[in-house]
Protein backbone atom coordinates (compact mmCIF):
# COMPACT_ATOMS: atom_id res chain seq x y z
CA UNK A 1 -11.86 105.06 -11.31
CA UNK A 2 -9.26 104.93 -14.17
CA UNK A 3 -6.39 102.02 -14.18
CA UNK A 4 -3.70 104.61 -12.81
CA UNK A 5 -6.09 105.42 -9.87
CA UNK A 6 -6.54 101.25 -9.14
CA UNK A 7 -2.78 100.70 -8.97
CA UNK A 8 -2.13 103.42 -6.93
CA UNK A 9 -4.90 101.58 -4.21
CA UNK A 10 -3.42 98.12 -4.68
CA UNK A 11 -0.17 100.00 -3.63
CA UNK A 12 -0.94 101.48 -0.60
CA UNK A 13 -3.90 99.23 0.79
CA UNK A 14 -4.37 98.75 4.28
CA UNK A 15 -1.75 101.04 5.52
CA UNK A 16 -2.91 101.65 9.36
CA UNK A 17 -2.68 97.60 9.47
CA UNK A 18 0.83 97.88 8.65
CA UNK A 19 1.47 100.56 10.57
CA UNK A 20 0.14 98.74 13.54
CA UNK A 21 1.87 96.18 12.87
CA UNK A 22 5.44 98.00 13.03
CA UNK A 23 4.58 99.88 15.80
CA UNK A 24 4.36 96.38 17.35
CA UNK A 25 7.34 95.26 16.32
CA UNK A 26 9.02 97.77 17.68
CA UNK A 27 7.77 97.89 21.33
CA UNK A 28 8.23 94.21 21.24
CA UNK A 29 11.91 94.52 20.33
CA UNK A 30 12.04 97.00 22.96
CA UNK A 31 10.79 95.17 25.94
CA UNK A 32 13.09 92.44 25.11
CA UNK A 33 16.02 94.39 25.03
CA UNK A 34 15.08 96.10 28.01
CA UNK A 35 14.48 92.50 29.58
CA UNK A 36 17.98 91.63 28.58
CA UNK A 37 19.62 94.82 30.34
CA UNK A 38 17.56 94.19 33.70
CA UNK A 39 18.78 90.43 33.87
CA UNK A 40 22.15 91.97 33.08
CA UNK A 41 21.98 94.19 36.52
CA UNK A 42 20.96 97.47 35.32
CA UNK A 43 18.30 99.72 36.22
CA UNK A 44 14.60 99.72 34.37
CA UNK A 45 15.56 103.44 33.79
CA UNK A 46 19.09 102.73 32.52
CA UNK A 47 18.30 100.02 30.52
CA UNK A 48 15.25 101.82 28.65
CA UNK A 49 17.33 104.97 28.13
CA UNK A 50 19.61 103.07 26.38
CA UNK A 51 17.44 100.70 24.18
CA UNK A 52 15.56 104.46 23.43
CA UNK A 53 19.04 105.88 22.19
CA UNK A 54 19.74 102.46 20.31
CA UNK A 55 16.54 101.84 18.33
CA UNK A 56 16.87 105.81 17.29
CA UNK A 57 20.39 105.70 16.54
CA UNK A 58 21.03 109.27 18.58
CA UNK A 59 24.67 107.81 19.83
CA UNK A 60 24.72 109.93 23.25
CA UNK A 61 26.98 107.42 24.59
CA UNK A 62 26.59 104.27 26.60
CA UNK A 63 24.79 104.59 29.82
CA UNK A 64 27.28 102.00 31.25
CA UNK A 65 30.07 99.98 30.19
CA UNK A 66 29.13 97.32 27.83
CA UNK A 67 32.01 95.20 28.21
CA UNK A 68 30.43 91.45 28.53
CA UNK A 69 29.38 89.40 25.43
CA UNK A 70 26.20 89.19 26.13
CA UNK A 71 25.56 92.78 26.63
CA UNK A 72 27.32 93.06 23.26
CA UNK A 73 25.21 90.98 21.76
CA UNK A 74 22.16 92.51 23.46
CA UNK A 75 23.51 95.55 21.96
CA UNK A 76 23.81 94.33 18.26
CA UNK A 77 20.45 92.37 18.06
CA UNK A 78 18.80 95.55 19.92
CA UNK A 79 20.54 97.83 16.88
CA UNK A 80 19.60 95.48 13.76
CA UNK A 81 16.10 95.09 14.93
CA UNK A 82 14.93 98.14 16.71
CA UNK A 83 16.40 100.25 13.54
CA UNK A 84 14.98 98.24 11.22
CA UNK A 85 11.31 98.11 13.12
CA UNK A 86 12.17 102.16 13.17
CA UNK A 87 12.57 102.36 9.48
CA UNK A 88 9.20 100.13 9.07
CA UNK A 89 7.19 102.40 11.03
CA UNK A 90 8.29 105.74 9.05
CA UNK A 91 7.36 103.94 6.15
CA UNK A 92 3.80 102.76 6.91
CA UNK A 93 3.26 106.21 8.64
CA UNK A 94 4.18 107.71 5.70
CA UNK A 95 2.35 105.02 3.82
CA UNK A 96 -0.76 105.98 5.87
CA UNK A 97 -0.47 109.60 4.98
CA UNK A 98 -0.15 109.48 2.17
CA UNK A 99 -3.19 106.80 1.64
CA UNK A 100 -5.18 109.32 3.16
CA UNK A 101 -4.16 112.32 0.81
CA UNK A 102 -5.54 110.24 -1.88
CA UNK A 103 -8.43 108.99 -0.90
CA UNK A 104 -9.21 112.64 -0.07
CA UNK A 105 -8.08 113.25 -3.69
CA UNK A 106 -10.10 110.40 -5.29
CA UNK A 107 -13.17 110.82 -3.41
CA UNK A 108 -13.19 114.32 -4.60
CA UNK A 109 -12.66 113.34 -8.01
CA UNK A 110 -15.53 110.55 -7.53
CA UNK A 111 -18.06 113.46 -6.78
CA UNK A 112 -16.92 115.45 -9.28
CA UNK A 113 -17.90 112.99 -11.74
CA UNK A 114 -21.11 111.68 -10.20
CA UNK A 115 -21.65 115.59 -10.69
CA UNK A 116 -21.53 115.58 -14.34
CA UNK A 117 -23.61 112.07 -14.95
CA UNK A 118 -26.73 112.96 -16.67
CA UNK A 119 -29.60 110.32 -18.73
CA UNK A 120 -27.72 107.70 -16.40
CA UNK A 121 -28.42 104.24 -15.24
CA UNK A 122 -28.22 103.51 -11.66
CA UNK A 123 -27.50 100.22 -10.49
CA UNK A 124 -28.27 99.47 -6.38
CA UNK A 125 -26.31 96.79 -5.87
CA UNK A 126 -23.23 95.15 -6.48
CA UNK A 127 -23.59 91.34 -5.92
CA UNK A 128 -23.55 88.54 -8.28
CA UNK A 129 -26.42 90.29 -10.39
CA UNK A 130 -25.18 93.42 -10.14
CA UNK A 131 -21.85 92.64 -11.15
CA UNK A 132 -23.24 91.02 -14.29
CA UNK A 133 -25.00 93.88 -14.96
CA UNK A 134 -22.38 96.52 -14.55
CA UNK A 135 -20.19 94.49 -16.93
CA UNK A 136 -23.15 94.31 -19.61
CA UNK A 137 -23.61 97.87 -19.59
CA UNK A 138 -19.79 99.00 -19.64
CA UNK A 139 -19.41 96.52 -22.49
CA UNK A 140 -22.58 98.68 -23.98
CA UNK A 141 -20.65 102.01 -23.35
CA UNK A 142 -23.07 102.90 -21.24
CA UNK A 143 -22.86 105.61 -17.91
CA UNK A 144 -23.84 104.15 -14.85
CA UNK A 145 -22.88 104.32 -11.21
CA UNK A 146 -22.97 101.75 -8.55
CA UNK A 147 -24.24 102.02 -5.04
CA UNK A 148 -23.20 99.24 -2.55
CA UNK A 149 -23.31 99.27 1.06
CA UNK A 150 -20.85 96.67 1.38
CA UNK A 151 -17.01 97.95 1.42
CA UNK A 152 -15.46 95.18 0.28
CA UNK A 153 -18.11 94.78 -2.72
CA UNK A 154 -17.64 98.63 -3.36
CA UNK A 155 -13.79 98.50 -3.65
CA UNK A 156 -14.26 95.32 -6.25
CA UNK A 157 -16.16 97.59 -8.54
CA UNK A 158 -13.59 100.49 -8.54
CA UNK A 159 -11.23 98.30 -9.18
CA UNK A 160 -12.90 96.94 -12.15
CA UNK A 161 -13.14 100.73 -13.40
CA UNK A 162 -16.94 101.44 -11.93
CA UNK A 163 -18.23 104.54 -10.63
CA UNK A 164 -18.99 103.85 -6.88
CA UNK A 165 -20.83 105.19 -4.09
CA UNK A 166 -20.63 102.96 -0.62
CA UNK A 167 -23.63 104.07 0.65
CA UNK A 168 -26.88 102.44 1.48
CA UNK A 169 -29.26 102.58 -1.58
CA UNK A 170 -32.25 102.52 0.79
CA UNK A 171 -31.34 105.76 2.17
CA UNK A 172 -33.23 108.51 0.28
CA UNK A 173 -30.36 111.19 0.33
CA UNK A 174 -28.45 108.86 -1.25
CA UNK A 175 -30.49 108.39 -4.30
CA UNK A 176 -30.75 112.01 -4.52
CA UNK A 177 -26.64 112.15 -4.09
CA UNK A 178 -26.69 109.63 -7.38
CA UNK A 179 -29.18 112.36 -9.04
CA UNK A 180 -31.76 109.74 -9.55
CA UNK A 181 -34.09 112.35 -10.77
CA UNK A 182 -32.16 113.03 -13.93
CA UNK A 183 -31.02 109.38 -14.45
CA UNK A 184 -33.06 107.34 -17.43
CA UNK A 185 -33.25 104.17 -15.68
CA UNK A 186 -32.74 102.55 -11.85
CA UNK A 187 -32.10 98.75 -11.80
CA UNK A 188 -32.00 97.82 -7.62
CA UNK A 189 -31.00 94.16 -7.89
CA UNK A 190 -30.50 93.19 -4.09
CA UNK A 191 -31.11 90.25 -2.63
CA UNK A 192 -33.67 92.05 0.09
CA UNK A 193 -37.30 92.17 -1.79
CA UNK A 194 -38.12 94.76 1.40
CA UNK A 195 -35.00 96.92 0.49
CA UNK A 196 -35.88 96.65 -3.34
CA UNK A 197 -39.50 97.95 -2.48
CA UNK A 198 -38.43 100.41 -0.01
CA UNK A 199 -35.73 102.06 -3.00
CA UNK A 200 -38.58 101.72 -5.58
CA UNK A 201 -40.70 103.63 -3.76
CA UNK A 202 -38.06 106.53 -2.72
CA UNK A 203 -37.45 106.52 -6.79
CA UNK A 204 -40.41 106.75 -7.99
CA UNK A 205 -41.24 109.68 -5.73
CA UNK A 206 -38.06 111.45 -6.52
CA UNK A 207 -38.40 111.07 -10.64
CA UNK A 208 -42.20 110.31 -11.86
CA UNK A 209 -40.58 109.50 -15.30
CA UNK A 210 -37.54 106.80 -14.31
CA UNK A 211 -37.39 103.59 -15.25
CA UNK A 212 -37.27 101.53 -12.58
CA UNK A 213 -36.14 97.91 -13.12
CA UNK A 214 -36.70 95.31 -9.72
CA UNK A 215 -34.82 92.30 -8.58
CA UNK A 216 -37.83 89.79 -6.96
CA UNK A 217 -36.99 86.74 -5.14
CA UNK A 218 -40.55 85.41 -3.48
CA UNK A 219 -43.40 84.95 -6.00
CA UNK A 220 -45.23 87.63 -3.49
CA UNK A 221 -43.42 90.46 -4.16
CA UNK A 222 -43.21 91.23 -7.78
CA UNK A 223 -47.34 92.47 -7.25
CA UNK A 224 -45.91 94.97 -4.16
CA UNK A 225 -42.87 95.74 -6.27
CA UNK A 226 -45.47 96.71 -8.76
CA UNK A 227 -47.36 98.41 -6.81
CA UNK A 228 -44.07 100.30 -5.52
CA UNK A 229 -43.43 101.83 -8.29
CA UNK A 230 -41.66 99.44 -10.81
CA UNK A 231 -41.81 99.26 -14.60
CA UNK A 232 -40.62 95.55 -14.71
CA UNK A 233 -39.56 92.63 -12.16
CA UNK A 234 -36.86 90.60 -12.64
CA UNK A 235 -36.88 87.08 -10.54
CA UNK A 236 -33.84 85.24 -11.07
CA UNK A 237 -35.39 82.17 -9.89
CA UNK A 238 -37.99 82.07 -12.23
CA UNK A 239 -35.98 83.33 -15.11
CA UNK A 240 -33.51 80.60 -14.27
CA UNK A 241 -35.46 77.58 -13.93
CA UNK A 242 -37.25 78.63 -17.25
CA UNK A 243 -33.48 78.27 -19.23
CA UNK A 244 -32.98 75.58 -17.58
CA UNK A 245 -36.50 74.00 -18.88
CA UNK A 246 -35.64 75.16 -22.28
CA UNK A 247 -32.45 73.57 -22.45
CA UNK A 248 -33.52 70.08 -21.22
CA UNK A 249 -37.02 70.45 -23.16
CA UNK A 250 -35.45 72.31 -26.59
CA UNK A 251 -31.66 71.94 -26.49
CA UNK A 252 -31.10 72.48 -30.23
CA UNK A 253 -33.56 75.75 -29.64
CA UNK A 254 -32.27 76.99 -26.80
CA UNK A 255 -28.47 76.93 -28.65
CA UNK A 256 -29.99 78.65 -31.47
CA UNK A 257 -31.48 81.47 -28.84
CA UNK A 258 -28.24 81.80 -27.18
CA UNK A 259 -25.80 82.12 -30.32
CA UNK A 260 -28.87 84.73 -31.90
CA UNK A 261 -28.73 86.51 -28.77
CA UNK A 262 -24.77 87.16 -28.83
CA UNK A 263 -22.89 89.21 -28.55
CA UNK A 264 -25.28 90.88 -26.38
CA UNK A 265 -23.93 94.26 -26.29
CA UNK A 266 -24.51 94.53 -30.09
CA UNK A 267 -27.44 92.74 -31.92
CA UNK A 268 -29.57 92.40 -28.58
CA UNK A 269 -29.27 96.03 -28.23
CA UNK A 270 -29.91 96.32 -32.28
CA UNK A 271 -32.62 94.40 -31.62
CA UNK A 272 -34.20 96.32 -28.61
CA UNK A 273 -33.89 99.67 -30.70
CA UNK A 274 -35.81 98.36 -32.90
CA UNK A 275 -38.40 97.26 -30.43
CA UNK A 276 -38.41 93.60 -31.11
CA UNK A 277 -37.01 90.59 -28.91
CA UNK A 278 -36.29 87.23 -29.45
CA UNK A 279 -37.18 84.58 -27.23
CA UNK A 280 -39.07 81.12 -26.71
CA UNK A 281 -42.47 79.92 -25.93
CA UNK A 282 -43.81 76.40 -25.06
CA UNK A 283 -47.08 75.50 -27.29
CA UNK A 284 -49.93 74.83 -24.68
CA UNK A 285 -51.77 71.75 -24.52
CA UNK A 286 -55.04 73.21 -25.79
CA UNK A 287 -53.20 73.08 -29.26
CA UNK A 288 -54.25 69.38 -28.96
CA UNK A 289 -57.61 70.02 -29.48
CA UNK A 290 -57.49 72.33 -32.08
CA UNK A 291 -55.36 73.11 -35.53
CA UNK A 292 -53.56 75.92 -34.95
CA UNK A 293 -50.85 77.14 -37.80
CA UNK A 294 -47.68 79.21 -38.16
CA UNK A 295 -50.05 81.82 -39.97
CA UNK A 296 -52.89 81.68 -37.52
CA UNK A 297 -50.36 81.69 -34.77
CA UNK A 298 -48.50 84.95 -36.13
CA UNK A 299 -51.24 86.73 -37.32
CA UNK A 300 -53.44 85.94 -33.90
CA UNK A 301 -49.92 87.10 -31.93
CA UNK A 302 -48.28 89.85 -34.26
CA UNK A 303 -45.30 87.78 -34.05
CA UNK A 304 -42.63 85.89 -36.17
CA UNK A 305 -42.08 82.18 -35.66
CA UNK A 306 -38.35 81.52 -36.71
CA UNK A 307 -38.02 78.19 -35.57
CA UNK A 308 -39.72 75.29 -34.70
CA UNK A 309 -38.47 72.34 -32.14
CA UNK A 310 -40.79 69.50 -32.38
CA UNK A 311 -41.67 67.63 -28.98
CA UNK A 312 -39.64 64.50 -30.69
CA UNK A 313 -36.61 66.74 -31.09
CA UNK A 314 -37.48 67.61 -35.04
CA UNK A 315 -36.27 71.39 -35.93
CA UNK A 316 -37.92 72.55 -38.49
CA UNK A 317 -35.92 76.42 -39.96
CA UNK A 318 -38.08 78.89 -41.24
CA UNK A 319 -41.44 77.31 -41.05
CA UNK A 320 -44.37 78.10 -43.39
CA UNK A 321 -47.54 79.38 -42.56
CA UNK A 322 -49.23 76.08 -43.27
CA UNK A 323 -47.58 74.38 -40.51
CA UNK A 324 -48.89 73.04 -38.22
CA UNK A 325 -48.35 73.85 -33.99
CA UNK A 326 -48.25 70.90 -32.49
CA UNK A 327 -49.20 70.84 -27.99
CA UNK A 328 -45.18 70.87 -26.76
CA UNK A 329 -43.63 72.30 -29.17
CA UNK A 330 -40.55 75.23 -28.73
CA UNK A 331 -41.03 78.17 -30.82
CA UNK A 332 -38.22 80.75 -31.34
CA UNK A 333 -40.50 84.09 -31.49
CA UNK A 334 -39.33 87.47 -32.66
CA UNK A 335 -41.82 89.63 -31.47
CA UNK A 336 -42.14 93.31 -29.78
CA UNK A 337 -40.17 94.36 -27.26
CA UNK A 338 -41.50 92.05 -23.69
CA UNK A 339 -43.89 90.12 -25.96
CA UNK A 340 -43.68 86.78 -27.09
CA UNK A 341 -46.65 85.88 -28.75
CA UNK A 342 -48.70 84.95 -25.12
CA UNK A 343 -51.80 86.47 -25.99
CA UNK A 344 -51.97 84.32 -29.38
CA UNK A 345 -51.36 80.72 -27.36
CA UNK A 346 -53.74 81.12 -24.21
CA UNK A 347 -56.59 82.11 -26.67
């Protein structure tokens, strides 16, 4: 959805509310004035004829003599307010008409391009994760399209610019409506492990060659996400306390990390083309028993050791082979892409 296209729904959102609402107003207005015509001494049928030819300004003439001040006033307050509820109502009917003309339009022009997407990413989802995500990859320039079951979560990313289906994901049409089997790469980050499996599997089954990238949130379901289907498992938990531990245990690393790792749209992505990563691993406690160097440790891992954060807080840039790995100590590792050197320290 383009800018012109999100203006054009801030303008005209929730239109049948409004529309209520006047109608309301109106009949309210109405039965008052009616009220006031009864207690006068006229008829409910008088009295309603002539609030009906008031409010819509016909002017057939008075159905009696209005020659009291109250009936005058009656009169007056019954002609500002019923007009002006009239005039509401035409607009939000209008209003409403008009909203649905262009949803009609949009949602059109939605499918159209959902049509065209082709070697796309599709992103089930569109919570706190997913949100991150979708702004990641627009920053990347890269063609994705949401699909959120939630309305309200659906017309925050449209408004932010995102392709967006509301739809459930778990629903297999759907996924075939997104043309999963031509996309490159599936990311389902919700918060349900059972819906994440459940998509997985309806993925995998409807493109062999996808990419498929899992949210987790129980330890227990990464191995059935696995088994589902999916190339890698994501869980936020995990990956969350383990910045957090690097930041109390290695704060001078984990800056270092963080400013190599921005902006991530450019050298992380430089980085991943050239299938390497950076990251940071924790020297095991069998170091203690035996001398393990930079060299053995690179050569052992295939890896690079950039940095080194002693256990005392000692950061030691561009370390030679000769020195020494110390049980405790933060390494900054560039390695290939979703290794960090594991193999080399659990030996």
């Amino acid at each position: 959805m383009r800018r012109g296209e999100r203006v054009i729904g801030g303008l005209i959102a929730r239109p049948f509310r409004n529309l209520a609402f006047a109608v309301a107003f109106v009949l309210a207005v109405a039965g008052m004035a009616v009220l006031a015509y009864m207690r006068a001494g006229w008829s409910f049928g008088d009295a309603l004829y002539m609030v009906t030819l008031t409010i819509f300004t016909v002017g057939y003439g008075e159905v009696r003599p209005v020659d009291t001040d109250d009936l005058r006033a009656v009169t007056m307050a019954t002609m500002v307010f019923g007009c002006t509820g009239v005039i509401i109502v035409t607009g939000a009917l209008v209003q409403a008409l008009t909203q649905s003309q262009l949803e009609q339009f949009f949602g059109k022009r939605v499918e159209r391009d959902i049509e065209k997407l082709d070697g796309h990413i599709v992103i089930c989802g569109f919570g706190r994760i997913g949100l991150m995500l979708a702004s990641e990859l627009a920053a990347a320039g890269e063609r994705f399209v949401v699909v959120e079951r939630d309305e309200a979560r659906c017309d925050e990313a449209r408004e932010l610019g995102y392709l967006c289906r509301h739809a459930d994901a778990t629903d297999e049409d759907v996924l075939r409506a997104m043309h999963v089997e031509r996309a490159k790469v599936l990311a389902t980050v919700l918060p349900d492990d059972a819906a994440n499996v459940f998509i997985t599997l309806s993925a995998r089954s409807l493109n062999p060659k996808i990419e498929i990238i899992a949210r987790g949130e129980r330890p227990t379901t990464e191995r059935k996400l696995v088994q589902a289907g999916a190339d890698k498992v994501v869980m936020p938990a995990h990956i969350g306390a383990e910045r957090i531990a690097e930041m109390i245990l290695y704060p001078r690393l984990a800056g270092f990390l963080k400013e190599a790792r921005a902006p991530a749209a450019q050298q992380s992505e430089a980085l991943a083309q050239l299938g390497l990563d950076l990251g940071l691993v924790t020297a095991p406690a069998s170091f203690a028993a035996r001398r393990v160097t930079v060299g053995d440790f690179e050569r052992r891992g295939g890896v690079l050791v950039v940095r080194i954060e002693r256990a005392n807080g000692t950061l030691i840039e561009k370390p030679k082979a000769d020195e020494v790995i110390s049980a405790g100590d933060g390494l900054a590792v560039l390695s290939k892409l979703g290794r960090l050197g594991l193999d080399a320290i659990t030996d």
